[in-house]
N, C-alpha and C. Protein backbone atom coordinates (compact mmCIF):
# COMPACT_ATOMS: atom_id res chain seq x y z
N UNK A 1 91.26 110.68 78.98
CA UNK A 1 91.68 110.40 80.35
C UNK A 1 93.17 110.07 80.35
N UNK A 2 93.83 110.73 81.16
CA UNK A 2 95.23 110.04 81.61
C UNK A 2 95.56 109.01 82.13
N UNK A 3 96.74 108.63 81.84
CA UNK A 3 97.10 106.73 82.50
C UNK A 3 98.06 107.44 83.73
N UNK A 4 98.29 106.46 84.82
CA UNK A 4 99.10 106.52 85.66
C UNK A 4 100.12 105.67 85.09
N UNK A 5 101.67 106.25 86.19
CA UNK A 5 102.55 105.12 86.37
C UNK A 5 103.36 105.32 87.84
N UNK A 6 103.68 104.13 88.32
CA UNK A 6 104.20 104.74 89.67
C UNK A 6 105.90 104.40 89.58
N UNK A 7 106.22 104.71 90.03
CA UNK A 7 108.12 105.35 90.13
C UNK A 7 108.79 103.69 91.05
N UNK A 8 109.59 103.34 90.46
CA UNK A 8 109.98 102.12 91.28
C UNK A 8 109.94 102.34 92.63
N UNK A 9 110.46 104.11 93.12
CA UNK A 9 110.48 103.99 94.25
C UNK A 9 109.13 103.70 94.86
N UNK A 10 108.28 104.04 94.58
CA UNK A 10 106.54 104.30 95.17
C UNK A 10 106.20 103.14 95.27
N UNK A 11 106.32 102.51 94.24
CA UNK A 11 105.67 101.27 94.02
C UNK A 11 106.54 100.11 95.09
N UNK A 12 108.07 100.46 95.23
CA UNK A 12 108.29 99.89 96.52
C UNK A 12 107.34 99.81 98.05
N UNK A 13 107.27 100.96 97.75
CA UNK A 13 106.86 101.66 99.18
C UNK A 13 105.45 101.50 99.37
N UNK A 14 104.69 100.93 98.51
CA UNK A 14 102.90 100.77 98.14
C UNK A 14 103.46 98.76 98.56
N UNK A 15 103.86 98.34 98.39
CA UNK A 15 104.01 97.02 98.17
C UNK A 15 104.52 97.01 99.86
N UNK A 16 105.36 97.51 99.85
CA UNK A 16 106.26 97.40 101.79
C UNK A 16 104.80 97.92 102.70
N UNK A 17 104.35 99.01 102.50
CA UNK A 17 102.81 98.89 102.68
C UNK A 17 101.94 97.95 102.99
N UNK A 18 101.54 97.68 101.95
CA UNK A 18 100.52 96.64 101.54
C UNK A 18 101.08 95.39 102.37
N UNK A 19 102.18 94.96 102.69
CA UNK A 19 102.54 93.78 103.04
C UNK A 19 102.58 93.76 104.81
N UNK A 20 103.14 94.98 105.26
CA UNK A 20 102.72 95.56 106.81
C UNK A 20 101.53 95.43 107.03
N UNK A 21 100.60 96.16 106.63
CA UNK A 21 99.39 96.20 106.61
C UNK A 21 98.67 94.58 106.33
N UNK A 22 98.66 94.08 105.73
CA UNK A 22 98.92 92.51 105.64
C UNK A 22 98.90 91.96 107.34
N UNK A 23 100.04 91.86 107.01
CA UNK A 23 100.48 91.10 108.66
C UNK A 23 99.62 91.23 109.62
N UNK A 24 99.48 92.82 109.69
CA UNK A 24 98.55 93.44 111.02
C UNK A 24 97.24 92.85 110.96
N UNK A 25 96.42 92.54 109.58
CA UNK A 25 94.81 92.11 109.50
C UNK A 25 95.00 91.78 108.65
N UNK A 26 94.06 90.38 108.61
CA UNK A 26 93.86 89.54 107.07
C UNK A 26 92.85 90.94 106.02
N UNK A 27 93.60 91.02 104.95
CA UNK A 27 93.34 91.42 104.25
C UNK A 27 92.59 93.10 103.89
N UNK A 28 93.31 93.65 105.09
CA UNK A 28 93.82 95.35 105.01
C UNK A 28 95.01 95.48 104.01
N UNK A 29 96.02 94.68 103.59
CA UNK A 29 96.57 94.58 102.42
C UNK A 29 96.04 95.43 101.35
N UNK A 30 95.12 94.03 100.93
CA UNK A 30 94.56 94.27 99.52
C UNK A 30 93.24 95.48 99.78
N UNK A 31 92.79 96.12 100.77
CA UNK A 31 92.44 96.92 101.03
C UNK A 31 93.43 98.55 100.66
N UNK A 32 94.16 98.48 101.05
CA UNK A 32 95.26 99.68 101.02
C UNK A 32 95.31 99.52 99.38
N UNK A 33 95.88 98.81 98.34
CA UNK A 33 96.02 98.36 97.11
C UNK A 33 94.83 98.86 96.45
N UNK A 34 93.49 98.59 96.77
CA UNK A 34 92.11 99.34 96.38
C UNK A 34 92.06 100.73 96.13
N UNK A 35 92.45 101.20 97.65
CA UNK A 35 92.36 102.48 98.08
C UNK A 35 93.34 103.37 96.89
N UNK A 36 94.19 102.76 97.20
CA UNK A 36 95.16 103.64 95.56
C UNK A 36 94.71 104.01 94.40
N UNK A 37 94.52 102.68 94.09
CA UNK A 37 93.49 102.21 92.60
C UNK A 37 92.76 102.98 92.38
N UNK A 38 91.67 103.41 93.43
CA UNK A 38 90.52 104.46 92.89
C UNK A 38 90.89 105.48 93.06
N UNK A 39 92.12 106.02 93.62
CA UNK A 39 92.69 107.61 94.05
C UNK A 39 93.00 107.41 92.59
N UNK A 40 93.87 106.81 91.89
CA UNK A 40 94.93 106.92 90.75
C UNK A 40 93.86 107.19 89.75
N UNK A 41 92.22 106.43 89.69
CA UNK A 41 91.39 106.55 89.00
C UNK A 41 90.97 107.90 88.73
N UNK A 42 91.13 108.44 89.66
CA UNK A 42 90.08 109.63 90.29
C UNK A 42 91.45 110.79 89.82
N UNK A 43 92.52 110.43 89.80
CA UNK A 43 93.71 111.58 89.57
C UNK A 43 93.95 111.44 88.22
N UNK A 44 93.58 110.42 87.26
CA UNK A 44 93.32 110.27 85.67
C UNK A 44 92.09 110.93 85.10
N UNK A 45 91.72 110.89 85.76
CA UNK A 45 90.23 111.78 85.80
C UNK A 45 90.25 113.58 86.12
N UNK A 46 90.69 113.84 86.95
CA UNK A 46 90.82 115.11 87.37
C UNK A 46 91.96 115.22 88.05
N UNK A 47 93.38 115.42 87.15
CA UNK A 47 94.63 115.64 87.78
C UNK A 47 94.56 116.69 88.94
N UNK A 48 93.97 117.69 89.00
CA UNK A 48 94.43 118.70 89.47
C UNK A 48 93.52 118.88 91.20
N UNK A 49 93.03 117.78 91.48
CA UNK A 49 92.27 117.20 92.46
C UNK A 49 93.35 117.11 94.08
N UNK A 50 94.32 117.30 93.70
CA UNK A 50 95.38 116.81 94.79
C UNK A 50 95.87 118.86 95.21
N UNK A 51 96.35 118.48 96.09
CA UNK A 51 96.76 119.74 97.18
C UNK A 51 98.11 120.07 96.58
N UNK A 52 98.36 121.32 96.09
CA UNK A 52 99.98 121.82 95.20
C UNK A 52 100.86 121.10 96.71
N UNK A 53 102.25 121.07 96.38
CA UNK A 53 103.23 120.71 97.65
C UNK A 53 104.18 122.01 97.64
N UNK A 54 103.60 123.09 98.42
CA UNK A 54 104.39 124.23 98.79
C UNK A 54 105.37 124.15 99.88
N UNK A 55 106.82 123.82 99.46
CA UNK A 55 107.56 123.42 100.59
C UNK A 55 109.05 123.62 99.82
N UNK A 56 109.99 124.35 100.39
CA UNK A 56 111.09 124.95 100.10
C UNK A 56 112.33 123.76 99.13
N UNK A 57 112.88 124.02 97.98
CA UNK A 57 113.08 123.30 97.45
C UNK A 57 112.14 121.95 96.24
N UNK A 58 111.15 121.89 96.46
CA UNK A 58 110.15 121.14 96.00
C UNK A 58 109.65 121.96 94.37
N UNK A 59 109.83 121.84 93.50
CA UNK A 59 109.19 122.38 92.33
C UNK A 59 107.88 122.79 92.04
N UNK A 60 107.18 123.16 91.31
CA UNK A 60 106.09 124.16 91.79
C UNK A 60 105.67 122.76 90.38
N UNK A 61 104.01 122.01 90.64
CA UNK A 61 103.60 121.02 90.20
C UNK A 61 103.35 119.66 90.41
N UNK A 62 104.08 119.91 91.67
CA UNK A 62 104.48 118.59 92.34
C UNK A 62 102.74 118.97 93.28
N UNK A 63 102.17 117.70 93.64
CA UNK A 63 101.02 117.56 93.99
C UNK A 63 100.79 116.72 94.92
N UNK A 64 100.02 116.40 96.13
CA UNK A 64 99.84 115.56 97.08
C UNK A 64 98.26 114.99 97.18
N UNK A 65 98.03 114.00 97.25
CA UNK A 65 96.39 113.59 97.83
C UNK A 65 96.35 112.65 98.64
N UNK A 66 95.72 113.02 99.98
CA UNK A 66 95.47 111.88 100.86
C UNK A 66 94.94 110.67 100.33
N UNK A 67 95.07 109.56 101.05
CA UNK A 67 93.83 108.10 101.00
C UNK A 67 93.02 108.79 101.87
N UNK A 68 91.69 108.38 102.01
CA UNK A 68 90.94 108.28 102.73
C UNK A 68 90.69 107.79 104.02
N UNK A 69 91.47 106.37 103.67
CA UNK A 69 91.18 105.31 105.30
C UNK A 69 92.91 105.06 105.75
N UNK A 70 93.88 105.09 104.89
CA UNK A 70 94.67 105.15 105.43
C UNK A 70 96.08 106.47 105.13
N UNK A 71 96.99 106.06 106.30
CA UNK A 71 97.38 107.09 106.83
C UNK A 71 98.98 107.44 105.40
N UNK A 72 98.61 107.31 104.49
CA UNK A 72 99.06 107.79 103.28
C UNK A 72 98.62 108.97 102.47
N UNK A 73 99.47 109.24 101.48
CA UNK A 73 99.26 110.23 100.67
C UNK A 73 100.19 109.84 99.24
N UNK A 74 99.31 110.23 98.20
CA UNK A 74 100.15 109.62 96.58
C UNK A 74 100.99 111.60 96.40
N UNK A 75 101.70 111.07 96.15
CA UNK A 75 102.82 112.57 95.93
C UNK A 75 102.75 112.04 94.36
N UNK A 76 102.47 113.38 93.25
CA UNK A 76 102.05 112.97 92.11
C UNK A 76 103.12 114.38 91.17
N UNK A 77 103.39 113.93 90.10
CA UNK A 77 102.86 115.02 88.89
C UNK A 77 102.34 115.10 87.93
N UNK A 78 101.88 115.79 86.78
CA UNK A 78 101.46 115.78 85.87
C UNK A 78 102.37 115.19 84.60
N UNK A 79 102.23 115.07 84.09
CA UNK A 79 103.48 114.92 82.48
C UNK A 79 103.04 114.82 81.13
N UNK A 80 102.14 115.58 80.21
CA UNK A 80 102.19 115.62 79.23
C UNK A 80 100.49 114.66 79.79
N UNK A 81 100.56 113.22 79.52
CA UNK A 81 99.30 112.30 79.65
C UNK A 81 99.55 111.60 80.37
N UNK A 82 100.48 111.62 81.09
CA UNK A 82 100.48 110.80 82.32
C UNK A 82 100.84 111.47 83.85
N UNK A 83 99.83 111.11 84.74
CA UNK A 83 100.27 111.10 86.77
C UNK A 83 101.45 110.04 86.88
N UNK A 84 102.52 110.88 87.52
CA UNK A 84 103.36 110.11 87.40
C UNK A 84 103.42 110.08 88.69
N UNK A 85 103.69 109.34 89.33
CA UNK A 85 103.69 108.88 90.80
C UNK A 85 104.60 108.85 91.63
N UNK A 86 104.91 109.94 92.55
CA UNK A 86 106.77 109.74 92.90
C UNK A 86 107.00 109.34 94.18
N UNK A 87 105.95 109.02 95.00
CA UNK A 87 106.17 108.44 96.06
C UNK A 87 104.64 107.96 96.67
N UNK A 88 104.37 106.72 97.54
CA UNK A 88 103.21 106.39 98.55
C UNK A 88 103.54 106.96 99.98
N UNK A 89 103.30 108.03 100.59
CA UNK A 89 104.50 108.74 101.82
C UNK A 89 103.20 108.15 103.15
N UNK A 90 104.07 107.57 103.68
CA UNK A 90 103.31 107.47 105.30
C UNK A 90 103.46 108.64 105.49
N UNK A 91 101.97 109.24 106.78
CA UNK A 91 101.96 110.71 107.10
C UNK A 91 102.78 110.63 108.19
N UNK A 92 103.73 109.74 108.79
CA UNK A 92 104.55 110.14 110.37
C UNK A 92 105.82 110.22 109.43
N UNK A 93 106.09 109.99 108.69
CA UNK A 93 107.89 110.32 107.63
C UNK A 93 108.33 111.70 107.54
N UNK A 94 109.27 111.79 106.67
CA UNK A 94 109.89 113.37 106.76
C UNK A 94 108.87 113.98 106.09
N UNK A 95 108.45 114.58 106.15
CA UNK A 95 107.75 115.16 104.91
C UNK A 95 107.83 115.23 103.56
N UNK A 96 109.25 115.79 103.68
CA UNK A 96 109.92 115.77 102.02
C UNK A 96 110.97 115.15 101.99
N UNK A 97 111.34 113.35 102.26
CA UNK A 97 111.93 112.62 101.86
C UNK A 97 112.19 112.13 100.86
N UNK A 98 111.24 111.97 100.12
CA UNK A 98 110.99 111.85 98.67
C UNK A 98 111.46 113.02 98.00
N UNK A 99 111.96 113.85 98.11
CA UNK A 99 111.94 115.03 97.11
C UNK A 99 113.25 114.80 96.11
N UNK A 100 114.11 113.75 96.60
CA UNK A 100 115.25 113.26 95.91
C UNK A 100 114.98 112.76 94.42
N UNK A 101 113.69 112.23 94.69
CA UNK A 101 112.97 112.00 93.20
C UNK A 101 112.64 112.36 92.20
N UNK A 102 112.69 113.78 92.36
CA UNK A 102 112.20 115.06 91.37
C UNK A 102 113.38 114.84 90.34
């Protein structure tokens, strides 16, 4: 099985998350934080589970998977044994804001 790791930027952006989400309802926080957890589980498990990101400029490997309950998506790649994690993208953002990360 593969390990994850998430990118300072992501892991910003999972935490700025998590802490919004917070505010709004006791403990949709640590809900959102879950929701990752078992995606990241589930993408160590079967990398190739996430949707390719076909979009001009973007490298061909680069990978997307929704959450389930919330309105996110883990933007991923592969690397040797590790999902490397390059962004937590709210679905109302640019689309490919993150792509600076590559």
């Amino acid at each position: 099985m593969l390990r994850y790791e998430l990118s300072p930027a992501a892991l910003a952006e999972l935490q700025e998350a998590a802490d919004f989400l917070e505010d709004q309802s006791f403990e949709l926080g640590d809900s959102l934080l879950d929701e990752v957890e078992r995606v990241m589980q589930l993408l160590c498990r079967q990398p190739g589970m996430g949707s390719p990101v076909h979009m001009p400029g973007i490298p061909a490997g680069i990978r997307k998977m929704n959450l389930q309950r919330f309105r996110y998506s883990i933007v991923y790649r592969v690397q040797t044994d590790v999902v490397q994690v390059l962004a937590v993208a709210h679905s109302s953002r640019r689309p490919t804001y993150w792509a600076e990360r590559i």
